[in-house]
Protein backbone atom coordinates (compact mmCIF):
# COMPACT_ATOMS: atom_id res chain seq x y z
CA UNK A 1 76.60 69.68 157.89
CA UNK A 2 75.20 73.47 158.22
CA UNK A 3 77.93 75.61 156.86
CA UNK A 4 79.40 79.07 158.19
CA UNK A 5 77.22 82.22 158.47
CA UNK A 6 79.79 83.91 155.91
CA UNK A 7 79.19 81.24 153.52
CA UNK A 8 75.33 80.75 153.73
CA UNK A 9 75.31 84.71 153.40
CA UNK A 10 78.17 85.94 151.00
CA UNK A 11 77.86 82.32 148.68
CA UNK A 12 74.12 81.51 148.85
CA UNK A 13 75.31 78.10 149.93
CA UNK A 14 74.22 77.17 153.28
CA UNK A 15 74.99 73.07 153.88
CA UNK A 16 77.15 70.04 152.66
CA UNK A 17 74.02 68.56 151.01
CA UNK A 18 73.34 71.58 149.29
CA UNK A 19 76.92 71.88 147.71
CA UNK A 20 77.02 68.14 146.76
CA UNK A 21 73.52 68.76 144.43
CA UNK A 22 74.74 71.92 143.26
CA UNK A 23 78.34 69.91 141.82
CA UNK A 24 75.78 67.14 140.55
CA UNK A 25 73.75 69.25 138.51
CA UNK A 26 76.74 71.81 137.05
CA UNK A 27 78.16 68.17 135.74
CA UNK A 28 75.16 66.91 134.39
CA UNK A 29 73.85 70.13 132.77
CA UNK A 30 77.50 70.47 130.88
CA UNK A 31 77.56 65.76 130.62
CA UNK A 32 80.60 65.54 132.25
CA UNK A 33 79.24 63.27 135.07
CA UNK A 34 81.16 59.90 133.83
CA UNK A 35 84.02 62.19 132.55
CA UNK A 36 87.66 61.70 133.72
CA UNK A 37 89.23 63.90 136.31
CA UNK A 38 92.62 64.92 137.06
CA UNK A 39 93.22 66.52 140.94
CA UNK A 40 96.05 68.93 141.09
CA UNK A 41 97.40 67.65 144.74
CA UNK A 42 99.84 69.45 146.93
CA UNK A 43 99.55 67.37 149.94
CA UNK A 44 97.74 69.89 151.71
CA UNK A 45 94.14 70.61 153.24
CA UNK A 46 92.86 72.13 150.76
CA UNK A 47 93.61 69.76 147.58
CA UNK A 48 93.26 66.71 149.75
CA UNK A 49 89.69 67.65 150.80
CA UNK A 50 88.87 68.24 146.86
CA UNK A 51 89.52 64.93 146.13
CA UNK A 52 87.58 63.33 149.30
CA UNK A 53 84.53 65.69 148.38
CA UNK A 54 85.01 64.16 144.69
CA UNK A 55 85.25 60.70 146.13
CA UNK A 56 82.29 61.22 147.94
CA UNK A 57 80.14 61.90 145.02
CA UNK A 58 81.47 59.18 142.79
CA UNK A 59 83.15 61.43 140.35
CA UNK A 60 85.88 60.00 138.38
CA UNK A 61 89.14 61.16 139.34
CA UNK A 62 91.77 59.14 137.26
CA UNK A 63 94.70 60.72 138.10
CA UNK A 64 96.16 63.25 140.88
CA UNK A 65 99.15 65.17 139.60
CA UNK A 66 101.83 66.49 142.39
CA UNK A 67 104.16 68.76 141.17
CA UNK A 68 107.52 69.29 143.08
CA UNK A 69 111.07 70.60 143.23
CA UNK A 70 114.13 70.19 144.67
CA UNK A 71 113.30 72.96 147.38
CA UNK A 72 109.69 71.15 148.03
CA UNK A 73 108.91 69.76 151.92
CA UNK A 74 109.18 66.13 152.43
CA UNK A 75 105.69 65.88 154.16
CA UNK A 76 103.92 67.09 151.13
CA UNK A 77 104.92 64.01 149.30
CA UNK A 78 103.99 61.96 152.37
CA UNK A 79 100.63 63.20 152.40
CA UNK A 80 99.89 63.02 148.37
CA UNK A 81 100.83 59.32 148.96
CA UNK A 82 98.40 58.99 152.00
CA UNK A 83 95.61 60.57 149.86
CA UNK A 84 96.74 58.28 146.80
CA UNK A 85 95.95 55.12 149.36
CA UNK A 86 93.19 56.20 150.83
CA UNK A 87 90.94 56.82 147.53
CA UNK A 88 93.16 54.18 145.30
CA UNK A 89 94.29 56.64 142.99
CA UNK A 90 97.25 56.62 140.80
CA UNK A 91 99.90 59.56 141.46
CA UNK A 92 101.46 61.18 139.12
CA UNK A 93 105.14 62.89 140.19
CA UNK A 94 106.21 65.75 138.31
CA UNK A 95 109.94 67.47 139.17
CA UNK A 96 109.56 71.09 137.73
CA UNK A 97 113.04 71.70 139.44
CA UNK A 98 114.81 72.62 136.09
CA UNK A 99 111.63 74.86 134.69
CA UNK A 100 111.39 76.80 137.73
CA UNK A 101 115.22 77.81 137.59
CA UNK A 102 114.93 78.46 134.00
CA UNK A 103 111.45 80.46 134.53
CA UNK A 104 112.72 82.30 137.73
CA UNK A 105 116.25 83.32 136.86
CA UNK A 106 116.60 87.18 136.83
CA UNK A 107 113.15 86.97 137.75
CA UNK A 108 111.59 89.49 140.82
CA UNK A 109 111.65 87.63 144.06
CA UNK A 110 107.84 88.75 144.30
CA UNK A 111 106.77 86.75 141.17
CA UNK A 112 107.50 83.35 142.23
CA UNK A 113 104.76 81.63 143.54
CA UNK A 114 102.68 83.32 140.24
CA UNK A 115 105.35 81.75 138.02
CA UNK A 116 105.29 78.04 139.89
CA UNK A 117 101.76 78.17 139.86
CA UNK A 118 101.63 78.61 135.94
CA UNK A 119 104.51 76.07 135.66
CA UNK A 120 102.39 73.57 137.06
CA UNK A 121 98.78 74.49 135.01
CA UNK A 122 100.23 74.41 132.17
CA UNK A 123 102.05 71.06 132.64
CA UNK A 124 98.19 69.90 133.78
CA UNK A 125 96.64 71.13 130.89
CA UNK A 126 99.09 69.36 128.46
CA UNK A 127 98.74 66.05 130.68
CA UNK A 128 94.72 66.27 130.29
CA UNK A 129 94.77 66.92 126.49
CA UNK A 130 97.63 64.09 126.31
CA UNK A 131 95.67 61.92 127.95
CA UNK A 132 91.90 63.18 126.13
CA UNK A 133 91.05 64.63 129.86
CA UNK A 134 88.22 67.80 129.68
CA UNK A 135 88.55 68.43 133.70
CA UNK A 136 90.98 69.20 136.01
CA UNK A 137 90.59 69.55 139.61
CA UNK A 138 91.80 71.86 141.78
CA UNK A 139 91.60 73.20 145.83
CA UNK A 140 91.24 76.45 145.46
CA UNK A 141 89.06 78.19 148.43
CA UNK A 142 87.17 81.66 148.77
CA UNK A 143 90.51 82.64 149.73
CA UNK A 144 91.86 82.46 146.29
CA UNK A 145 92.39 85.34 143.12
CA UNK A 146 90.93 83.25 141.12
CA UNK A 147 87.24 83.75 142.79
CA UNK A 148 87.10 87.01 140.94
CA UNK A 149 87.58 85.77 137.67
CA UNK A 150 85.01 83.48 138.03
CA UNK A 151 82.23 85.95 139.14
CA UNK A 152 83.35 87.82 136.17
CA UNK A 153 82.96 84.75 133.75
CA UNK A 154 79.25 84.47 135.79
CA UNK A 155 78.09 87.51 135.52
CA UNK A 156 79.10 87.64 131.56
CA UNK A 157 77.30 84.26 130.93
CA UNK A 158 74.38 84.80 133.16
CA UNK A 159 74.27 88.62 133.23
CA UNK A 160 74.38 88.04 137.33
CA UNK A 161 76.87 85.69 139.21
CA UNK A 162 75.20 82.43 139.81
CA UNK A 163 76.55 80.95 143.00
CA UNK A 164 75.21 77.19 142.24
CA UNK A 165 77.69 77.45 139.29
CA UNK A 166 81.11 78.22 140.43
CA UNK A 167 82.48 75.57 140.94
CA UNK A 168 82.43 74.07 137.53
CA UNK A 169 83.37 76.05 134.74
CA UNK A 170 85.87 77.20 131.91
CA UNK A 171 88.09 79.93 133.76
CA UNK A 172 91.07 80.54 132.81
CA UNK A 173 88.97 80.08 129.38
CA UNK A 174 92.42 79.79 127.43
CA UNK A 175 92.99 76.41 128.01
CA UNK A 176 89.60 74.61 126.84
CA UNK A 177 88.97 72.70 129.77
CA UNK A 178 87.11 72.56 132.72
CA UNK A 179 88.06 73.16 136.05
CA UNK A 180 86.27 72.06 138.54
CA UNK A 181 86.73 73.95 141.93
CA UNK A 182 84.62 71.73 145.26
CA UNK A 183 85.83 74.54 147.58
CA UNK A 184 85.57 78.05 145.61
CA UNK A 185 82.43 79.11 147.78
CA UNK A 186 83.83 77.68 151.23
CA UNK A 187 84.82 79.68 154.54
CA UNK A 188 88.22 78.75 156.15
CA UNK A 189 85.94 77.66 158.68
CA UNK A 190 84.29 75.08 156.42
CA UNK A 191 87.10 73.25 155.19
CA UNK A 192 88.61 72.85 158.64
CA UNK A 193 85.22 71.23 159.71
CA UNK A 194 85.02 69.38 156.73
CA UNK A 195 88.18 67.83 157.22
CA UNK A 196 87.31 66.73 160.39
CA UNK A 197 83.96 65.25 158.62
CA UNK A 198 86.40 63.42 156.30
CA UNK A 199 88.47 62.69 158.84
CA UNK A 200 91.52 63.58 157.05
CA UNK A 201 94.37 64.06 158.91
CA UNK A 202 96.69 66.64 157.30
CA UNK A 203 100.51 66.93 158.26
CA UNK A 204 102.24 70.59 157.87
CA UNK A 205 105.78 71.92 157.80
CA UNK A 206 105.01 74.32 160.27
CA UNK A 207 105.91 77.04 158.30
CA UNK A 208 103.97 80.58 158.76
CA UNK A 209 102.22 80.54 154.94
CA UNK A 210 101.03 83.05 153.14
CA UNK A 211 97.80 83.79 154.40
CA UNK A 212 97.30 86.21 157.48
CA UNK A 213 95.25 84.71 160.01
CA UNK A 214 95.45 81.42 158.15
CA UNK A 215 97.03 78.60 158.21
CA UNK A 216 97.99 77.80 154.65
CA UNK A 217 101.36 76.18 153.63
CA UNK A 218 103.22 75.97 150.32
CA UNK A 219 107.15 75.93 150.16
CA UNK A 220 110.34 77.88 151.46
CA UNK A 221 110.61 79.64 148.12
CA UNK A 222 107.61 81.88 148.94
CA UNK A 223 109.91 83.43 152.02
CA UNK A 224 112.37 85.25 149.15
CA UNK A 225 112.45 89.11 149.03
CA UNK A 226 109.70 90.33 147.09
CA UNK A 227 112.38 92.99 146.24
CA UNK A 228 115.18 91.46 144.96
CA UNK A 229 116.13 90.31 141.74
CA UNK A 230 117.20 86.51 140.90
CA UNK A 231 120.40 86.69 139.58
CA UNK A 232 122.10 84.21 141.80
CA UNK A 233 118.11 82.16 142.02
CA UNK A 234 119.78 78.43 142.78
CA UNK A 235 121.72 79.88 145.21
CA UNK A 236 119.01 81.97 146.87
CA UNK A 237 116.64 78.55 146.98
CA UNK A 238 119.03 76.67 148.67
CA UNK A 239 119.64 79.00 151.45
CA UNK A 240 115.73 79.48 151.83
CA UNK A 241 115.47 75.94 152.44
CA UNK A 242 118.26 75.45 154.48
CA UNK A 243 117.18 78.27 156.94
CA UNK A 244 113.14 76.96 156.52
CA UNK A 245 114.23 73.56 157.14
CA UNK A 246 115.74 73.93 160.16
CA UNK A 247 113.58 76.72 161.73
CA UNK A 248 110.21 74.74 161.08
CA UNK A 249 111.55 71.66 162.72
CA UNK A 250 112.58 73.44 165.34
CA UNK A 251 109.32 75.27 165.89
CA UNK A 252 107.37 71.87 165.01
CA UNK A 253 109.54 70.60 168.32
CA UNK A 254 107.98 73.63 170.09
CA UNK A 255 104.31 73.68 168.62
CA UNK A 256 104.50 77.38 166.76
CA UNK A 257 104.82 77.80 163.56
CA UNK A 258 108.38 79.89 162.30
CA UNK A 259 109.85 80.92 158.50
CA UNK A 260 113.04 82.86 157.35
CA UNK A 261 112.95 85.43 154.65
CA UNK A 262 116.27 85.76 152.50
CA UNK A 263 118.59 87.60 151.97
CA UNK A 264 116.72 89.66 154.88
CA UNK A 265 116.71 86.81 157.30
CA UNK A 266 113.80 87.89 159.08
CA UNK A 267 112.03 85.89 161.36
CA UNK A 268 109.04 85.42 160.78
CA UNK A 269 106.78 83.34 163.69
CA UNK A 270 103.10 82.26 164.54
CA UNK A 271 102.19 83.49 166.72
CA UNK A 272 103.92 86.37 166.84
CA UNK A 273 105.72 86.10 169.93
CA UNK A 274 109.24 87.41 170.84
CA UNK A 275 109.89 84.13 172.89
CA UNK A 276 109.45 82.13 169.94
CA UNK A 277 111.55 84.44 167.98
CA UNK A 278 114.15 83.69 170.38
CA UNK A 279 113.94 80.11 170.47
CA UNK A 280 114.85 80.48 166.12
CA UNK A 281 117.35 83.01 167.04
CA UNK A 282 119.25 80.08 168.92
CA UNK A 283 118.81 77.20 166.61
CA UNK A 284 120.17 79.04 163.78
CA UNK A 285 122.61 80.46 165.43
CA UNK A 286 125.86 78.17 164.76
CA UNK A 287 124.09 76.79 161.01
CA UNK A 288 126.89 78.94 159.42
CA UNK A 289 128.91 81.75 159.83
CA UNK A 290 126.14 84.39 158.94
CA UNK A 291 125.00 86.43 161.16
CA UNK A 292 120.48 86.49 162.10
């Protein structure tokens, strides 16, 4: 498979063959090729084609970890399970329910998804020393923050950032482990053909996600105020996913894509249509006494 323009051109990386030698070599030049793996899974595209690129090259992936909470969508589970099957892998579940209302009360609304996200690394990283594990696995895409600091870790090993080694390598360097990243060089483009070369068959919540012009899911709690402290955080969650719950089924029935912001309650849909907006407006009209 001939990848994207952008990626041939921005990541030096121009096919599916090419990436599979260049993960080969980064694990044999640091002997981690027989080395146990844990995949950090979500349920979504991104994670799920990780481990079937993994799979594909005969690296050893002994556990995936799936983190959730009490505010998580049902289908995310579903499809960690599916993936689980597929590649006969033991899954891990991990409720971080309790953490996250401990880590996010009086928090700002805008710092959630940065606090889940280091909820759930740090609950890898003990799992992997626990367990005498050097590398964890993880989806992240060209879309992702942390592409920057790994050109920066690059450039200060190599003096230049050496695309054929990004993937593999000790950033965040806190932690003493690897992470091994299939995706960081890939296009949006990419992974959607890819997962059609897998042919892995995703399920989504239909919620709008947090990339623009992208379709990228996580959970409800992403749709808080950025503005807003948590005082009242349980609270908040459970109104986020009682509004998100009902407006993606809804648009899931109606093949758009809809979320709900709170305490705002603004409707958010995709594509950005008024009809569609309408068509939330209605649903969520009689789901209590408050007012969209």
């Amino acid at each position: 498979m001939i990848f994207s323009r952008w990626t041939q051109e921005k990541r030096k990386l121009n096919s599916l063959d090419e990436l599979k030698k260049d993960i080969l070599e980064q694990f044999k030049e640091n002997n981690l090729l027989d080395e146990e793996i844990i995949a950090m899974v979500s349920g979504g595209k991104d994670s799920s084609l990780s481990v079937a690129l993994a799979k594909d090259l005969n690296l050893n992936i002994s556990y995936i970890l799936h983190f959730y909470h009490r505010w998580s969508w049902d289908v995310s589970r579903k499809m960690v399970e599916k993936i689980g099957k597929i590649y006969n892998i033991p899954v891990v579940y991990i409720d971080i329910t309790n953490d996250l209302l401990k880590r996010t009360k009086r928090a700002k609304g805008s710092s959630i998804c940065r606090i889940c996200k280091n909820i759930m690394k740090c609950k890898t990283v003990d799992f992997a020393k626990e367990h005498g594990i050097k590398i964890i696995m993880t989806g992240d895409s060209s879309l992702d923050k942390i592409v920057g600091a790994v050109m920066n870790y690059l450039r200060e090993k190599y003096g230049e950032v050496k695309f054929n080694k990004m993937e593999l390598t000790k950033v965040p360097g806190r932690y003493g482990l690897f992470f091994f990243r299939p995706l960081i060089r890939l296009a949006y483009k990419d992974i959607l053909r890819l997962l059609n070369y897998y042919n892995l068959n995703i399920e989504r919540a239909y919620e709008v996600g947090d990339k623009k012009g992208f379709w990228r899911e996580g959970c409800c709690l992403q749709y808080v105020d950025g503005n807003i402290i948590l005082e009242n955080n349980e609270e908040i969650f459970n109104k986020l996913y009682k509004y998100n719950k009902l407006a993606t089924k809804i648009a899931k029935e109606h093949g758009f894509r809809a979320s709900i912001t709170y305490p705002s309650k603004r409707i958010l849909v995709e594509p950005n249509k008024e009809e569609y907006r309408d068509i939330i407006k209605k649903a969520l009209r009689d789901l209590d006494d408050e007012s969209l």
